[in-house]
Protein backbone atom coordinates (compact mmCIF):
# COMPACT_ATOMS: atom_id res chain seq x y z
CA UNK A 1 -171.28 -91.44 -20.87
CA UNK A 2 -171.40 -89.46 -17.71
CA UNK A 3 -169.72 -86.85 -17.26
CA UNK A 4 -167.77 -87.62 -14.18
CA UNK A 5 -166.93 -90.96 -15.66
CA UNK A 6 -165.54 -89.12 -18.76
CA UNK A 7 -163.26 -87.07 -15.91
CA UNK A 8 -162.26 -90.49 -14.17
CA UNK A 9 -161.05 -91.89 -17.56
CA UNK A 10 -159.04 -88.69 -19.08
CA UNK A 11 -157.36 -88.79 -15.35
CA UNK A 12 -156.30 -92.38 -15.79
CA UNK A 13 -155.22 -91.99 -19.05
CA UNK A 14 -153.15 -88.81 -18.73
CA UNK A 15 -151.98 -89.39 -15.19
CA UNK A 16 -147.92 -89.45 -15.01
CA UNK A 17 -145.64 -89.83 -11.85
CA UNK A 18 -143.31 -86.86 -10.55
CA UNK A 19 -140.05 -87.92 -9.71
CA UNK A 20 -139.58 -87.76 -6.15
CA UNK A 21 -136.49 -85.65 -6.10
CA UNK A 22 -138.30 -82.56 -7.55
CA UNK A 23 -141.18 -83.24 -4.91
CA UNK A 24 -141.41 -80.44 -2.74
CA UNK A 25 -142.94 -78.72 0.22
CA UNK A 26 -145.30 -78.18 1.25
CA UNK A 27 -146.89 -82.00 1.96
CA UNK A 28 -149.93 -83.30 2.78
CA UNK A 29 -150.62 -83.30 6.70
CA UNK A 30 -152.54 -85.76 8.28
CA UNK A 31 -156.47 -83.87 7.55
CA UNK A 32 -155.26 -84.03 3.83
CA UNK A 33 -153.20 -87.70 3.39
CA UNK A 34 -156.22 -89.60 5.33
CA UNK A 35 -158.65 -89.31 2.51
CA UNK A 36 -155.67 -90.95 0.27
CA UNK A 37 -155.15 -93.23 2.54
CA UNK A 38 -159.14 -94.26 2.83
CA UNK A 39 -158.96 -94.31 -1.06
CA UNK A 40 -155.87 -96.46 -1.44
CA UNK A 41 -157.48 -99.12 0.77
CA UNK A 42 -161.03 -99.11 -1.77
CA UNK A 43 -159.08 -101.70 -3.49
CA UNK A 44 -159.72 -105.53 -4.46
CA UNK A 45 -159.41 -107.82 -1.28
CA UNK A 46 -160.93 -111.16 -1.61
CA UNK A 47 -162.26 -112.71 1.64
CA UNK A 48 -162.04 -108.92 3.18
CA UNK A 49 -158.11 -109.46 4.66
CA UNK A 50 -157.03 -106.37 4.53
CA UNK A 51 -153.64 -107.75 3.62
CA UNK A 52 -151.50 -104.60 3.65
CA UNK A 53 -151.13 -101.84 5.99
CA UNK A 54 -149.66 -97.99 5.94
CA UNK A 55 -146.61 -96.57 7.42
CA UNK A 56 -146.64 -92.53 7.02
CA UNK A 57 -143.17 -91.57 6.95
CA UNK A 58 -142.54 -87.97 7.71
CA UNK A 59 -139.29 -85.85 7.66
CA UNK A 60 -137.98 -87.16 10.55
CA UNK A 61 -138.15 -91.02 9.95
CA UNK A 62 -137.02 -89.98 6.54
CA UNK A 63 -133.56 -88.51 8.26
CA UNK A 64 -133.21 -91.89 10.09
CA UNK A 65 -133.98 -93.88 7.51
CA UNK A 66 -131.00 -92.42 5.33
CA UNK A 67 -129.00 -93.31 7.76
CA UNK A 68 -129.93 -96.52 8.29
CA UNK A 69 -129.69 -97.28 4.46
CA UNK A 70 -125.84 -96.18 4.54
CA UNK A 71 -125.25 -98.17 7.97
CA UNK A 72 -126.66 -100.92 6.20
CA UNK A 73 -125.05 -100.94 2.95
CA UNK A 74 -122.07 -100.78 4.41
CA UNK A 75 -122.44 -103.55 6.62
CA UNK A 76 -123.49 -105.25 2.94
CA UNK A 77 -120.50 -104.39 1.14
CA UNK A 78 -122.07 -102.56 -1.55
CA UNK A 79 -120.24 -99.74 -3.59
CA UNK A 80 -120.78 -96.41 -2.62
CA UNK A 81 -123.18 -95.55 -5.83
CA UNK A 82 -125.77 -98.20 -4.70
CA UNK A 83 -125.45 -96.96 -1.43
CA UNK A 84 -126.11 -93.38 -2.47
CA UNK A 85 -129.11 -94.30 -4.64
CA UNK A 86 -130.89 -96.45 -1.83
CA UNK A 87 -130.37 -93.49 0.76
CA UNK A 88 -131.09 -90.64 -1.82
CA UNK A 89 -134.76 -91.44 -1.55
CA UNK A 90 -134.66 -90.40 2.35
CA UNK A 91 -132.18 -87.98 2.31
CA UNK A 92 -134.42 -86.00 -0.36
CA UNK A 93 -137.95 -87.15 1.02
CA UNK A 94 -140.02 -85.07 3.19
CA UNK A 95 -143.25 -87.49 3.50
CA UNK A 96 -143.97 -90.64 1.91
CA UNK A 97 -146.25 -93.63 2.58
CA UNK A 98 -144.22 -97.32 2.93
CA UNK A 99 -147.61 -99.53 1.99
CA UNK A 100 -146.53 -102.98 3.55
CA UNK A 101 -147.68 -106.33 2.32
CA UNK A 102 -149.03 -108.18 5.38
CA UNK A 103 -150.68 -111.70 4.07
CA UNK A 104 -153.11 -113.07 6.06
CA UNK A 105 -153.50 -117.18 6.67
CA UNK A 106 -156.30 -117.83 4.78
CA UNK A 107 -157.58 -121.60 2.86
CA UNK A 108 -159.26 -119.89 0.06
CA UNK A 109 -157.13 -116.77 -0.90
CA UNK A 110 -153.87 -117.50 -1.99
CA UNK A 111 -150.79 -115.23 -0.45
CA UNK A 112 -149.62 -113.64 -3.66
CA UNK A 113 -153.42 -112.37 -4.43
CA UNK A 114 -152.66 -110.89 -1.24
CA UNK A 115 -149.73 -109.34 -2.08
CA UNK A 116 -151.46 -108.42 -5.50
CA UNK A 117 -154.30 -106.45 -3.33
CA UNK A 118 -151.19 -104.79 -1.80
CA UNK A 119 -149.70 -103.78 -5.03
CA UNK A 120 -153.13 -102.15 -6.02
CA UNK A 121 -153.10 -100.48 -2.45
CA UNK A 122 -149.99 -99.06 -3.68
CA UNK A 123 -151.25 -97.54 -7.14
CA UNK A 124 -154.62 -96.44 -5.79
CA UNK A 125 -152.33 -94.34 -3.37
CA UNK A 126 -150.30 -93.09 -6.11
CA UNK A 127 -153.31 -91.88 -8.25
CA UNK A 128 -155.48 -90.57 -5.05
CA UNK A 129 -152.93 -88.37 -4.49
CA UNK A 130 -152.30 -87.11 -8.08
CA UNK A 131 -155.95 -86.38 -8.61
CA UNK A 132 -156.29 -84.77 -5.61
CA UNK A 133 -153.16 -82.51 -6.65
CA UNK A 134 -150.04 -83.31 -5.01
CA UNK A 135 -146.88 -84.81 -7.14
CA UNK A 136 -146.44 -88.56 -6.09
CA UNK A 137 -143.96 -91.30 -7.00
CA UNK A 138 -143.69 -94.78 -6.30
CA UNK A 139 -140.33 -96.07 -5.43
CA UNK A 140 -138.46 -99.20 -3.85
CA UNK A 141 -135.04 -99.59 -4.49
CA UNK A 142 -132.85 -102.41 -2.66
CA UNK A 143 -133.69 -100.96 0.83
CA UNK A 144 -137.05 -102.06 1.03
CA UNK A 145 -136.20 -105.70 -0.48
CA UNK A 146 -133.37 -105.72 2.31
CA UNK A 147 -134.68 -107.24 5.55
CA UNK A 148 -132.62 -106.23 7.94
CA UNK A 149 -133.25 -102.99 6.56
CA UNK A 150 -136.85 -103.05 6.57
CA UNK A 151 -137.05 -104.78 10.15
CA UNK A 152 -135.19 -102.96 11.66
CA UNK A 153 -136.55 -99.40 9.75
CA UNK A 154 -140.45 -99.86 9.37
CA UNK A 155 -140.71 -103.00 11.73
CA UNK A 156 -141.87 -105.57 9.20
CA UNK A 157 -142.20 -109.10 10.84
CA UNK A 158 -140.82 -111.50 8.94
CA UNK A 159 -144.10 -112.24 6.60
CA UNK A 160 -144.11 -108.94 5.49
CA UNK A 161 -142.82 -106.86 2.27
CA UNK A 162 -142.51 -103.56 0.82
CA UNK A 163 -145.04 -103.16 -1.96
CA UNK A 164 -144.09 -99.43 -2.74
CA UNK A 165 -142.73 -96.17 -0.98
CA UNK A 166 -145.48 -93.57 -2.52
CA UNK A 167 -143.25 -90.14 -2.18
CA UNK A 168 -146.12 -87.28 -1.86
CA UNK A 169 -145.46 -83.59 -2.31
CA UNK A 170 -145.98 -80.34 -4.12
CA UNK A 171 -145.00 -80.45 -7.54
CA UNK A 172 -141.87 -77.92 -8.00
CA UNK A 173 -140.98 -78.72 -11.57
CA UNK A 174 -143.05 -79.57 -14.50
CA UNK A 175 -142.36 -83.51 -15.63
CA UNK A 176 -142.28 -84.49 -18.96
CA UNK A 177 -144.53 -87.09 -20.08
CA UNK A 178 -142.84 -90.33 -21.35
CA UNK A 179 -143.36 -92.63 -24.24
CA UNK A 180 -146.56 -94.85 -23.44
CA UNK A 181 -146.56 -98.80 -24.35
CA UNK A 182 -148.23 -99.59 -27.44
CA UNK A 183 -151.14 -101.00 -26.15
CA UNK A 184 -152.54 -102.90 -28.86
CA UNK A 185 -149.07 -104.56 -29.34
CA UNK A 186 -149.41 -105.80 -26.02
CA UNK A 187 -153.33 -106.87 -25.94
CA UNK A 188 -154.72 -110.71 -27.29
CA UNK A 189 -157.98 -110.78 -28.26
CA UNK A 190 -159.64 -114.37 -27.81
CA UNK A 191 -162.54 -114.46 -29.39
CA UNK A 192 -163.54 -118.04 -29.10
């Protein structure tokens, strides 16, 4: 086996997550997030749809954007904790990537393949950042499944979804690694 295939596969299976609130400055700028970007879109898209697209979210938005989550879970009624936890991920952030879900009319590939593609727009992000250094984590959290929230925050039109919030910064504190799922617990073999 190659030795840059050897590389690829101890990455994958020893890559963990950071969580976002111990991801610090300083963060990518645009020079070093567009490579991630142009690796998070080498992903499977049948009929060539492109059915997702990138919002960059940098300090700024992320101020607004706590706001708006508070604004709007008020309007919503929902206890203060919720609230908290759906603003905390702005009020902490400094740069993240919102990777939108943007299905495309099409006769031959269903919409939630397209929204799969999305989804694997949204890990390939993850991991091109990790392997290329920075701490990332992918979040969501009711905001993003909130439409006024999301409409009126990131723009979405009304056939659009969050897939993921990738968070991307420095690492500041060493994470733990978790307990893994048991693999061949989970795995059928059909032989015939």
């Amino acid at each position: 086996m190659p030795d840059q295939t050897l590389r690829a596969t101890d990455f994958l299976q020893t890559r963990r997550s950071v969580p976002a609130k111990t991801l610090g400055l300083p963060v990518p700028d645009a020079a070093a997030l567009l490579p991630l970007l142009k690796a998070a879109a080498r992903v499977p898209d049948h009929g060539k749809l492109e059915p997702w697209r990138f919002i960059v979210l940098e300090r700024g938005a992320m101020a607004r954007l706590a706001a708006l989550a508070h604004a709007r879970a008020a309007s919503l009624g929902l206890d203060a904790e919720k609230a908290v936890k759906g603003a905390s991920q702005f009020e902490a952030g400094q740069l993240a990537v919102v990777v939108v879900a943007s299905p495309k009319p099409s006769d031959k590939v269903p919409q939630i393949e397209q929204i799969y593609s999305a989804g694997c727009a949204a890990l390939s992000l993850l991991n091109a950042a990790l392997a290329a250094g920075w701490g990332g984590n992918w979040l969501s959290g009711w905001p993003s499944h909130d439409r006024g929230f999301v409409a009126t925050g990131f723009g979405l039109k009304d056939h659009e979804s969050v897939a993921g919030i990738i968070h991307i910064g420095t690492i500041t504190t060493p994470s733990p690694d978790r307990p893994r799922p048991d693999v061949a617990a989970l795995t059928t073999w059909a032989k015939a």
